[in-house]
C-alpha atoms as a PDB file:
ATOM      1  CA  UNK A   1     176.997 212.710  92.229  1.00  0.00           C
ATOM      2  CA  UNK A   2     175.680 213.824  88.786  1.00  0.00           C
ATOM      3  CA  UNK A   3     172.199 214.244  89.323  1.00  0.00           C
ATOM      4  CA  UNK A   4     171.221 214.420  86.121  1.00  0.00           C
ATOM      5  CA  UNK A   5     173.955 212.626  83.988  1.00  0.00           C
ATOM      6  CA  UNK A   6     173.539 212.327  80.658  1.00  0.00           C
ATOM      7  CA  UNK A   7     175.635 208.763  80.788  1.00  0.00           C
ATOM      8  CA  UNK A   8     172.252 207.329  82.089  1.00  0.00           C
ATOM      9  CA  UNK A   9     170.861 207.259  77.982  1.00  0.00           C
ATOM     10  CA  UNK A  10     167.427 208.827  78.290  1.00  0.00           C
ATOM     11  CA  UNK A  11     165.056 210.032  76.270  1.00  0.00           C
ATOM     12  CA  UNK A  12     162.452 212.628  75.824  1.00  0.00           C
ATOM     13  CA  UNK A  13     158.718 211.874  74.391  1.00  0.00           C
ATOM     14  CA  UNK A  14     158.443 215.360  73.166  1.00  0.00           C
ATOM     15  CA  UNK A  15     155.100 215.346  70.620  1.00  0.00           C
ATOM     16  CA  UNK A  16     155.908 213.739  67.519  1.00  0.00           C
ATOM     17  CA  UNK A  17     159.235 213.081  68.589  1.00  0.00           C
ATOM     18  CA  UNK A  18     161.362 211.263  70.542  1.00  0.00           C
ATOM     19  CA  UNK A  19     164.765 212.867  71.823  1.00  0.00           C
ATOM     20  CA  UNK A  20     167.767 210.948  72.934  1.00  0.00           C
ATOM     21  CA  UNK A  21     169.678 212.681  75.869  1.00  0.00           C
ATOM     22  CA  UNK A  22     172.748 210.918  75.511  1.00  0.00           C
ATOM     23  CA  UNK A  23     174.530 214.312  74.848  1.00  0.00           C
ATOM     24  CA  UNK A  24     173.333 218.075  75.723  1.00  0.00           C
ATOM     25  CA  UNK A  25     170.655 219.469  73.440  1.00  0.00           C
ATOM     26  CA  UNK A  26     170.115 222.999  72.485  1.00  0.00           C
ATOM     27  CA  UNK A  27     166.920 224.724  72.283  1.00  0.00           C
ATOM     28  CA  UNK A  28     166.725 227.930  70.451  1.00  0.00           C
ATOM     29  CA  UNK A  29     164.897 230.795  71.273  1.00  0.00           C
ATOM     30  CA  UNK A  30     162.415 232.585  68.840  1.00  0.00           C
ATOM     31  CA  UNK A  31     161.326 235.576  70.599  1.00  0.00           C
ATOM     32  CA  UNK A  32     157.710 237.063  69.053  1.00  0.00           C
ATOM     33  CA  UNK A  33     157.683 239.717  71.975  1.00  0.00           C
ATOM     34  CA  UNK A  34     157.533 243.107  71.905  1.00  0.00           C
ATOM     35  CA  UNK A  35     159.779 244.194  74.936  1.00  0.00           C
ATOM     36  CA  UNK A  36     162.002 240.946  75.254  1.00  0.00           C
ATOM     37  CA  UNK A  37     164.612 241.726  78.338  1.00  0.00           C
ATOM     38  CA  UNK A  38     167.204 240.759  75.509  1.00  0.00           C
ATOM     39  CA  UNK A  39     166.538 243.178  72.856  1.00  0.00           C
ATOM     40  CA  UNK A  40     165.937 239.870  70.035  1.00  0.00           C
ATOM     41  CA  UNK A  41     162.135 240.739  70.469  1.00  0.00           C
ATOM     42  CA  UNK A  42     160.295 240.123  66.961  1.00  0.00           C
ATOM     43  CA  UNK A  43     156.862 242.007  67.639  1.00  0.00           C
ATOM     44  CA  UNK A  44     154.911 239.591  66.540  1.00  0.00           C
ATOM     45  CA  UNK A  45     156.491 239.334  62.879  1.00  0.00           C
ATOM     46  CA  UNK A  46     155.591 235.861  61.847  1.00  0.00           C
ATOM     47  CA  UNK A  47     157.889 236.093  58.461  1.00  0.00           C
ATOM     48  CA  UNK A  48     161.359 237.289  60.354  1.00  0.00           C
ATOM     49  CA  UNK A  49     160.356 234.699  62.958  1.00  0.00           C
ATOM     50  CA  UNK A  50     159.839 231.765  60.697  1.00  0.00           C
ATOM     51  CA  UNK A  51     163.410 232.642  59.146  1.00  0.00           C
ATOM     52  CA  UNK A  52     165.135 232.727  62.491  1.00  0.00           C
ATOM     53  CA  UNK A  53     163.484 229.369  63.522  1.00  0.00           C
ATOM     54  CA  UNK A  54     164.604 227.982  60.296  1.00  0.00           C
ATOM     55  CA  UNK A  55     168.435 229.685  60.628  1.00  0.00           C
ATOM     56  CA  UNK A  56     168.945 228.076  64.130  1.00  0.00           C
ATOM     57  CA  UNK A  57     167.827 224.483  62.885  1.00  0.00           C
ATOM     58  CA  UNK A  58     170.404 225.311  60.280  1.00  0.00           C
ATOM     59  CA  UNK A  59     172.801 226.179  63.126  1.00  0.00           C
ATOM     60  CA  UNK A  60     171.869 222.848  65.175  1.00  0.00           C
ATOM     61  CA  UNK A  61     169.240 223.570  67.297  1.00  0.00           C
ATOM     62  CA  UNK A  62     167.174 220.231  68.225  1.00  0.00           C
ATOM     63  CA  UNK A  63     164.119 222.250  69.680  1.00  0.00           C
ATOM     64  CA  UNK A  64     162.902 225.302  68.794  1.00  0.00           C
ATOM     65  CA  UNK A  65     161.091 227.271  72.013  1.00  0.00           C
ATOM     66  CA  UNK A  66     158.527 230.032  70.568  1.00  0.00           C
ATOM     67  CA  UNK A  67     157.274 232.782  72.887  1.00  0.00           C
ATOM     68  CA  UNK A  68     154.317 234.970  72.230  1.00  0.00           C
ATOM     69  CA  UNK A  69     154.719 236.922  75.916  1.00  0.00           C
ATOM     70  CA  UNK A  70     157.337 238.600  77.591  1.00  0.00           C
ATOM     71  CA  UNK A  71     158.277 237.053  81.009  1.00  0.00           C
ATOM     72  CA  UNK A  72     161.124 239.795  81.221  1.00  0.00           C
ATOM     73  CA  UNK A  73     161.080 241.164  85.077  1.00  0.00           C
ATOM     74  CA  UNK A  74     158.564 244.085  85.066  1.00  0.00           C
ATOM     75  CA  UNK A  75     156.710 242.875  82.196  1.00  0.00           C
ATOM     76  CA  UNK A  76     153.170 243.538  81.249  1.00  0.00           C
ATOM     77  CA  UNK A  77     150.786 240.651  80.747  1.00  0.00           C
ATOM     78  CA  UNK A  78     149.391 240.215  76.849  1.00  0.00           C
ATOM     79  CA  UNK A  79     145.714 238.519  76.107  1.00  0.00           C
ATOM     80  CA  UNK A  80     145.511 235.066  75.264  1.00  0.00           C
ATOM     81  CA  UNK A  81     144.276 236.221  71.600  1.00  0.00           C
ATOM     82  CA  UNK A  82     147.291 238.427  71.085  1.00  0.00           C
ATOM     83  CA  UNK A  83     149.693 235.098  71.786  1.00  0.00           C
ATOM     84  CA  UNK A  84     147.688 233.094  69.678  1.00  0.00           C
ATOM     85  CA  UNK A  85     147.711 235.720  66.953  1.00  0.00           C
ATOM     86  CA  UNK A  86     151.506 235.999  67.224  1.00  0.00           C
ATOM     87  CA  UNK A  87     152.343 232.050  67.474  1.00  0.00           C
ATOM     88  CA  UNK A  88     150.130 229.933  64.999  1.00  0.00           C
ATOM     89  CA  UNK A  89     151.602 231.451  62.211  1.00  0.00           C
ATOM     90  CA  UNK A  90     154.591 230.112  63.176  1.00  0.00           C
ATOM     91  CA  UNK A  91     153.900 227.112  64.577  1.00  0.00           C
ATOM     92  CA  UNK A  92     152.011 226.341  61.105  1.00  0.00           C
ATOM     93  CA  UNK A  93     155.229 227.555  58.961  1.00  0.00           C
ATOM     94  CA  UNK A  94     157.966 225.584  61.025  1.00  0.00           C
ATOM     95  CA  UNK A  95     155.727 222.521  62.145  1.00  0.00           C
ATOM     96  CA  UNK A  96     157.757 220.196  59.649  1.00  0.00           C
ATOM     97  CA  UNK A  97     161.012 221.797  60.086  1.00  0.00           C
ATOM     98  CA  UNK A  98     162.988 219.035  61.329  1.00  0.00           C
ATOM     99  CA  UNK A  99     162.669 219.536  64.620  1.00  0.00           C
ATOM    100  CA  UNK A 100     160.189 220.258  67.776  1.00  0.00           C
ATOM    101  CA  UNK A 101     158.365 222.877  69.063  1.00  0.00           C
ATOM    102  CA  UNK A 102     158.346 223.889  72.276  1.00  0.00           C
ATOM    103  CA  UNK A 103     155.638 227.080  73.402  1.00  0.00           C
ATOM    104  CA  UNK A 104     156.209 229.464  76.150  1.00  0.00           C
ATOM    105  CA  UNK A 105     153.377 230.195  77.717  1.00  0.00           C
ATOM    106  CA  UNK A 106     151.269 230.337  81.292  1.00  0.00           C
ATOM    107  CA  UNK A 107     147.882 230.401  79.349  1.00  0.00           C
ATOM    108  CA  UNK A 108     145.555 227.251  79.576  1.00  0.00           C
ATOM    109  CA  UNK A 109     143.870 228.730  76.678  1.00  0.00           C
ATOM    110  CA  UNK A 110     147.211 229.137  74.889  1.00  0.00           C
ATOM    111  CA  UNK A 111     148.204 225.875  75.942  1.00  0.00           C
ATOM    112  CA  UNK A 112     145.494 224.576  74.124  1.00  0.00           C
ATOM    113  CA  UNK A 113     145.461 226.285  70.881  1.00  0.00           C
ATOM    114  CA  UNK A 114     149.082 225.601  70.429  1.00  0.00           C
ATOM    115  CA  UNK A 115     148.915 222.181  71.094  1.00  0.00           C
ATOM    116  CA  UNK A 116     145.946 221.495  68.373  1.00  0.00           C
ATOM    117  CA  UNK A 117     147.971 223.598  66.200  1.00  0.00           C
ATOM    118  CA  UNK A 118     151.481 221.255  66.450  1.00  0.00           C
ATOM    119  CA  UNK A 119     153.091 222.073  69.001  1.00  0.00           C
ATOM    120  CA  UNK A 120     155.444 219.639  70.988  1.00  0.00           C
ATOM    121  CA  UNK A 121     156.116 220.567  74.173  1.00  0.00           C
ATOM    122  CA  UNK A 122     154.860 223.545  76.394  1.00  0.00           C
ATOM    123  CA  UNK A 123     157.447 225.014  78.368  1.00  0.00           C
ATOM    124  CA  UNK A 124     155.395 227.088  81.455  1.00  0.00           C
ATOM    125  CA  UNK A 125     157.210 228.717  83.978  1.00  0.00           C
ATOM    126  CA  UNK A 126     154.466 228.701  86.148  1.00  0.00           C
ATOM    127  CA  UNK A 127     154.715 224.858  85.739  1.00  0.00           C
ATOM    128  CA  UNK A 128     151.339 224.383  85.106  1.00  0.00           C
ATOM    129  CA  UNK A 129     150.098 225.822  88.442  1.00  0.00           C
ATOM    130  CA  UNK A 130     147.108 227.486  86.156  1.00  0.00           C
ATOM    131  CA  UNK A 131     143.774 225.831  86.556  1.00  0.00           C
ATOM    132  CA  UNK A 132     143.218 223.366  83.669  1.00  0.00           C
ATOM    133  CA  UNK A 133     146.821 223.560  82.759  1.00  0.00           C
ATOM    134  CA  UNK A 134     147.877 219.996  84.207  1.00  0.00           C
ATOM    135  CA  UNK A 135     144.821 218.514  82.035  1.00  0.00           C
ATOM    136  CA  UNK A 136     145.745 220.641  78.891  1.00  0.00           C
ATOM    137  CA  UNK A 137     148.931 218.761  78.850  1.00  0.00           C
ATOM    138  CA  UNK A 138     148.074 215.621  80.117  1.00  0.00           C
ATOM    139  CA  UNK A 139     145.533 215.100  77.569  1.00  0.00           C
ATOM    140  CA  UNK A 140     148.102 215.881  74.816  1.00  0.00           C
ATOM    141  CA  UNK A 141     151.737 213.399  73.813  1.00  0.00           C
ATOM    142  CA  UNK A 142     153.509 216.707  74.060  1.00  0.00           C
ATOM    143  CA  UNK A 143     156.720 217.344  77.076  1.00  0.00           C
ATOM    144  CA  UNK A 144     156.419 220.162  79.201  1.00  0.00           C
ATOM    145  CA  UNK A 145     158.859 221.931  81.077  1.00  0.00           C
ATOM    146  CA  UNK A 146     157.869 222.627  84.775  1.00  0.00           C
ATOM    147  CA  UNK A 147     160.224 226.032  85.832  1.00  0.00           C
ATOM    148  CA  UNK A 148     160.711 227.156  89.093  1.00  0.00           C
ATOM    149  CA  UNK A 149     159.627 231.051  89.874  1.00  0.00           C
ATOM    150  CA  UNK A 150     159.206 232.742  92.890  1.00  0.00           C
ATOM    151  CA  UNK A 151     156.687 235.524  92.680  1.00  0.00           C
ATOM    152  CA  UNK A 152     155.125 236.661  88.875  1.00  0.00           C
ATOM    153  CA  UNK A 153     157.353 238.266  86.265  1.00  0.00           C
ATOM    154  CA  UNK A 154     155.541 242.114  87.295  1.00  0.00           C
ATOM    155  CA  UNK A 155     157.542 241.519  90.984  1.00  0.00           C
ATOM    156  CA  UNK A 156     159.710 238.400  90.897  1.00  0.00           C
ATOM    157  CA  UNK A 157     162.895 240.666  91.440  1.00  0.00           C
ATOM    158  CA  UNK A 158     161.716 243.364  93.961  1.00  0.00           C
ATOM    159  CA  UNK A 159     162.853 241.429  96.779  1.00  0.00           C
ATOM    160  CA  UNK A 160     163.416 237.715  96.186  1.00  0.00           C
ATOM    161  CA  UNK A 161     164.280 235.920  99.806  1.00  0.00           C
ATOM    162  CA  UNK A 162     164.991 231.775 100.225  1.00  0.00           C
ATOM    163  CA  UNK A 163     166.679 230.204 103.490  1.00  0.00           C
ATOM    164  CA  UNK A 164     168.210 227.706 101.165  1.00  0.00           C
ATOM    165  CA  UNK A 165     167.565 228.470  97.304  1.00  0.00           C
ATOM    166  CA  UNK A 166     168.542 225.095  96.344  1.00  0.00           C
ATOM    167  CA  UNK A 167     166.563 222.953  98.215  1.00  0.00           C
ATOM    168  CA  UNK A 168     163.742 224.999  98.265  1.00  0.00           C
ATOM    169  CA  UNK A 169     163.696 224.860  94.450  1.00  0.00           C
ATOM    170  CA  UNK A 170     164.690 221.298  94.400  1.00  0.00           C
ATOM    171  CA  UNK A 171     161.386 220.822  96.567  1.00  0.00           C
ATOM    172  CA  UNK A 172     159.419 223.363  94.235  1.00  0.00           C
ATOM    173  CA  UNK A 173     160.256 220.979  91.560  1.00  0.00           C
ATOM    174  CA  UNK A 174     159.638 217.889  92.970  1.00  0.00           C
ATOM    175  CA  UNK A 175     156.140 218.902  93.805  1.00  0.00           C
ATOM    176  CA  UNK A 176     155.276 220.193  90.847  1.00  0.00           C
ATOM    177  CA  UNK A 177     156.531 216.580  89.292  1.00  0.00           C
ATOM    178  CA  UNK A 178     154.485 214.740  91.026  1.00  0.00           C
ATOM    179  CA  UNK A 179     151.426 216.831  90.130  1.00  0.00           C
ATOM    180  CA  UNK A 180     152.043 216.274  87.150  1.00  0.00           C
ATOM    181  CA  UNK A 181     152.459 212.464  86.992  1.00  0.00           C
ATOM    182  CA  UNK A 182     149.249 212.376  89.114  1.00  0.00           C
ATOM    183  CA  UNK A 183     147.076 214.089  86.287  1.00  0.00           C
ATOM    184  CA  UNK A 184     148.680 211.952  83.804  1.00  0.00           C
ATOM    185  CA  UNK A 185     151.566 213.165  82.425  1.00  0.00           C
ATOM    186  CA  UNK A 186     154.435 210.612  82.455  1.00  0.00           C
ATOM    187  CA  UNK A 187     157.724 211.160  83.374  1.00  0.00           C
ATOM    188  CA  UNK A 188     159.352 210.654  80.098  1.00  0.00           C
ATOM    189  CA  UNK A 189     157.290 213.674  79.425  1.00  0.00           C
ATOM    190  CA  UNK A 190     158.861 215.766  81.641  1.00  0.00           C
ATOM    191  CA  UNK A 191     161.837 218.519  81.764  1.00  0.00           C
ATOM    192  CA  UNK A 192     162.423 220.457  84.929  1.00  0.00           C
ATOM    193  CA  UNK A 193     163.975 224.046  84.970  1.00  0.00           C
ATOM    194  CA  UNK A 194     165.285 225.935  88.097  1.00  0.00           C
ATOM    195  CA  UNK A 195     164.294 229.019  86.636  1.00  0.00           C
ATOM    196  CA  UNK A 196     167.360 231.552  86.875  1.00  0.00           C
ATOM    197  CA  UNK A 197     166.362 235.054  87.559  1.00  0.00           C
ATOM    198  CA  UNK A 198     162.982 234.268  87.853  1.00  0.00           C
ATOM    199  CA  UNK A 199     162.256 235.276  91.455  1.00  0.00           C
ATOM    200  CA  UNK A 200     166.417 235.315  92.226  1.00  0.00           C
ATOM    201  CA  UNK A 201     169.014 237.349  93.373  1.00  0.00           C
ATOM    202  CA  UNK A 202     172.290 237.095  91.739  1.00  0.00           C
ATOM    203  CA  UNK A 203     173.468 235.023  94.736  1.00  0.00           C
ATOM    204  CA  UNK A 204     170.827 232.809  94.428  1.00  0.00           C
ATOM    205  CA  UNK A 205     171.741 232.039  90.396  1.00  0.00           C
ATOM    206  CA  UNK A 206     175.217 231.286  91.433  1.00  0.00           C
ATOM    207  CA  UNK A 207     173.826 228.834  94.083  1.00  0.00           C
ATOM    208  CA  UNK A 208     171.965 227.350  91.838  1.00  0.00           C
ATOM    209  CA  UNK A 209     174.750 226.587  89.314  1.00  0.00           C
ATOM    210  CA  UNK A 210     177.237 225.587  91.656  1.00  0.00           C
ATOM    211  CA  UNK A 211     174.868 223.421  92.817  1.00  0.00           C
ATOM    212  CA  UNK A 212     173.402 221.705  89.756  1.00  0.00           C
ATOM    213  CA  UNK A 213     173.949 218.120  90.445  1.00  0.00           C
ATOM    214  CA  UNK A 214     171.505 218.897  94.274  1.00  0.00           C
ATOM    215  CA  UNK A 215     168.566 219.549  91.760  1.00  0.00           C
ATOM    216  CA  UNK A 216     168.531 216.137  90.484  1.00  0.00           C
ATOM    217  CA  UNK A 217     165.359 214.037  90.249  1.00  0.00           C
ATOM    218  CA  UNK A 218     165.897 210.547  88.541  1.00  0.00           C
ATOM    219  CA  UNK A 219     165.342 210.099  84.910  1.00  0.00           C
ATOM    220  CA  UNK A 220     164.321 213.569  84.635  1.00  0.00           C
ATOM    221  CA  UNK A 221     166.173 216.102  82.414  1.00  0.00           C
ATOM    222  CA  UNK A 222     167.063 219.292  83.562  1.00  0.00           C
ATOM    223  CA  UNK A 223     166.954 222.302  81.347  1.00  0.00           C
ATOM    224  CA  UNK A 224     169.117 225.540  82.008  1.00  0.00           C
ATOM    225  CA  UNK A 225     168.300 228.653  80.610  1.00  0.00           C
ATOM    226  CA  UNK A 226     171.145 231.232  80.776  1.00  0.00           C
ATOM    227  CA  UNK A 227     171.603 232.724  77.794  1.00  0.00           C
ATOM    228  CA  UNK A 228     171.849 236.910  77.904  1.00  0.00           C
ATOM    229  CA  UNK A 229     170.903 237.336  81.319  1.00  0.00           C
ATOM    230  CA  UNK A 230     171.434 240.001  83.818  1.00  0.00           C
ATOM    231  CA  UNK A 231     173.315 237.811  86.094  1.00  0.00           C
ATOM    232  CA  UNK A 232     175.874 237.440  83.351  1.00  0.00           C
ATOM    233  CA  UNK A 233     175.942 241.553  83.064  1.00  0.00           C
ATOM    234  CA  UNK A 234     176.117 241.767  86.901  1.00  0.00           C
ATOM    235  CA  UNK A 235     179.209 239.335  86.799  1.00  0.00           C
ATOM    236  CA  UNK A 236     181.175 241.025  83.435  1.00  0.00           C
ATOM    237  CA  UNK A 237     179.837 244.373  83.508  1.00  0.00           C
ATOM    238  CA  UNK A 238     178.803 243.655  79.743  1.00  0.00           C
ATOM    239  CA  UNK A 239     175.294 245.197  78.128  1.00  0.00           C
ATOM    240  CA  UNK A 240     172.899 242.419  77.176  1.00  0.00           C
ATOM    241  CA  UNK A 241     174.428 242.145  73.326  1.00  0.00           C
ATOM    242  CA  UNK A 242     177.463 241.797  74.992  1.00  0.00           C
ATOM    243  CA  UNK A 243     177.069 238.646  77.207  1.00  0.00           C
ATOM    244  CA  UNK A 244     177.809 236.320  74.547  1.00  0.00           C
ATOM    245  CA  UNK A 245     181.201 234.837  76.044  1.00  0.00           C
ATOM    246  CA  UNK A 246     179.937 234.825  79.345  1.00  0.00           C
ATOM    247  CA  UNK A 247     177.006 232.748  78.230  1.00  0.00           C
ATOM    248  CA  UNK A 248     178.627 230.273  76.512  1.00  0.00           C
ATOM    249  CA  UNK A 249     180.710 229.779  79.817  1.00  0.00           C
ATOM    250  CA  UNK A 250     177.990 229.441  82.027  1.00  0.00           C
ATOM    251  CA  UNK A 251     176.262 227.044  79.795  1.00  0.00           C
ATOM    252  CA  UNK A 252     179.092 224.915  79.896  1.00  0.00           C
ATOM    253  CA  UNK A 253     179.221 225.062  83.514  1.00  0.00           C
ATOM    254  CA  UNK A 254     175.887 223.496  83.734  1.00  0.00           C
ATOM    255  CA  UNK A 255     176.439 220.992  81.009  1.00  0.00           C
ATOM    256  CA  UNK A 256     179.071 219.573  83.174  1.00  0.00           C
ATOM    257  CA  UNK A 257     176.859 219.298  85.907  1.00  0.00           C
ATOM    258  CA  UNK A 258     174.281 217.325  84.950  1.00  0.00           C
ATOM    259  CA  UNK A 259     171.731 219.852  82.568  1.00  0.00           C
ATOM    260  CA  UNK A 260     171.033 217.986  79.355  1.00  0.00           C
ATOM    261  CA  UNK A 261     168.872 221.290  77.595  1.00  0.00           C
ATOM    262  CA  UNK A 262     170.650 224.429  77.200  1.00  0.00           C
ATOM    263  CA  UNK A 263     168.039 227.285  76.196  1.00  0.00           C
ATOM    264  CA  UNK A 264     169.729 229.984  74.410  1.00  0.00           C
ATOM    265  CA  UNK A 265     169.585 232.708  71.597  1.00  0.00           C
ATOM    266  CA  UNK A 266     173.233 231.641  70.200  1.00  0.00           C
ATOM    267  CA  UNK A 267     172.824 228.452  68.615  1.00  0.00           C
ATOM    268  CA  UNK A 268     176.038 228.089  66.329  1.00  0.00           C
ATOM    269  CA  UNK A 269     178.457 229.507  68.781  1.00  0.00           C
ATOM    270  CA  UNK A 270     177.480 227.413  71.981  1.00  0.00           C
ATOM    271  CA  UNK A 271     176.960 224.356  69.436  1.00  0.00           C
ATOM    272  CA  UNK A 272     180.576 224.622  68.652  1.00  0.00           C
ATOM    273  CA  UNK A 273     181.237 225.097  72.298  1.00  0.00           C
ATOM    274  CA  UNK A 274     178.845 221.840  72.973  1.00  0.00           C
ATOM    275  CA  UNK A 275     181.380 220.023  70.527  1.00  0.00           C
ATOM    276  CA  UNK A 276     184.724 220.577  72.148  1.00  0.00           C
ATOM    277  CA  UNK A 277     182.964 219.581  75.077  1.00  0.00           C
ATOM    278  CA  UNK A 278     182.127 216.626  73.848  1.00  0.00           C
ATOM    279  CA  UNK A 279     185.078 215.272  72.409  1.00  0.00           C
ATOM    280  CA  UNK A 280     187.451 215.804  75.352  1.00  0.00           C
ATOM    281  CA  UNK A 281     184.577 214.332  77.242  1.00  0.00           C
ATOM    282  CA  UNK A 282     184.272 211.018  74.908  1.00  0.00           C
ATOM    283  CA  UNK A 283     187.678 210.001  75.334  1.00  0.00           C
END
């Protein structure tokens, strides 16, 4: 079974918009970060990051994910104030570019700001575990994505240890679901995330992919997030600007089972993959 297959024609109240699932979306990455695990970090340069939100609508992005803090393995936490001052310039620029914005961020405060300021969806891969987070949200029309992560970004990778990975994230997730609906936030709201190498061996991302469709919570989208990633280095042997083909393939992997988001920081080339997907899949 398809846990999550796009056949069933959903939809995702995300802000100001609503998104039809009825084929994979792609959300592109703009990266403000100083010390991104992926070398695309923008420091903070609200200009260069305004252009590179507009290039990948160009390319066919349909949501634009904006990060103000690294969440890189290792990485050090940044204030609140330093987010904010790297994000609302942005978020004011691209508000009315076409398409929605989704915020990375763990920060109630953040949450907050960002959300006054435009912003769509919040995509926390804490999944709003932070005191006052649920509320920030629920007291908003904006999606969130709830993300699975065992540990914090400063240790998740030291030594990451599940009996089963998959249903222990498949559990993490549903929990963190119904949270959410209980404070208010309705499920048309919601995107869930297993969060790959967050907190995961490679091993555990593997699991995980082969075993999309086990994640699957009814009407609820799932969003993968593969692109660059030092599983795909571990598997190819390839330096992080290198990991382009081996991206592309392991988006398409969970495209076909069952993720309707793909998060990425190559919008044209896994749009064009997205399309010969599509087609053989249509007919």
């Amino acid at each position: 079974m398809r846990g999550l297959c796009l056949s069933m024609k959903q939809h995702l109240h995300c802000g100001r918009f609503v998104l039809s699932l009825d084929q994979p979306l792609i959300m592109g990455i703009v990266n403000l970060t100083d010390d991104s695990f992926s070398g695309d970090g923008l420091r903070g340069d609200a200009a260069r990051a305004i252009q590179q939100g507009l290039r990948l609508v160009e390319e066919g992005a349909h949501i634009l994910d904006l990060g103000g803090e690294s969440s890189r393995p290792g990485a050090p936490p940044v204030s609140a104030q330093q987010e904010l001052d790297r994000l609302l310039p942005v978020i004011e620029s691209l508000r009315d570019c076409g398409v929605p914005l989704s915020v990375d961020t763990q920060k109630v405060e953040v949450m907050h700001a960002v959300l006054a300021a435009g912003a769509d969806m919040i995509n926390d891969i804490a999944a709003l575990r932070a005191e006052g987070a649920l509320e920030a949200v629920a007291e908003s029309t904006a999606a969130v994505c709830l993300m699975h992560m065992q540990g914090a970004p400063q240790t998740m990778q030291q030594a990451p240890q599940y009996t089963d990975v998959v249903v222990e994230v498949a559990d993490f997730l549903a929990g963190r679901v119904a949270a959410a609906e209980a404070a208010g936030i309705a499920i048309k709201r919601m995107v869930v995330d297993p969060g790959f190498g967050f907190g995961k061996t490679l091993e555990h991302n593997l699991a995980l992919l082969r075993r999309l469709p086990d994640l699957h919570a009814p009407e609820l989208p799932l969003l993968v997030g593969l692109s660059r990633k030092s599983m795909l280095g571990l598997l190819t042997g390839r330096a992080v600007g290198e990991r382009l083909s081996a991206g592309i393939a392991a988006a398409l992997l969970a495209v076909q089972r069952g993720a309707a988001i793909v998060r990425t920081h190559d919008v044209a080339p896994l749009r064009d993959a997205i399309a010969v997907w599509n087609a053989v899949e249509e007919h």
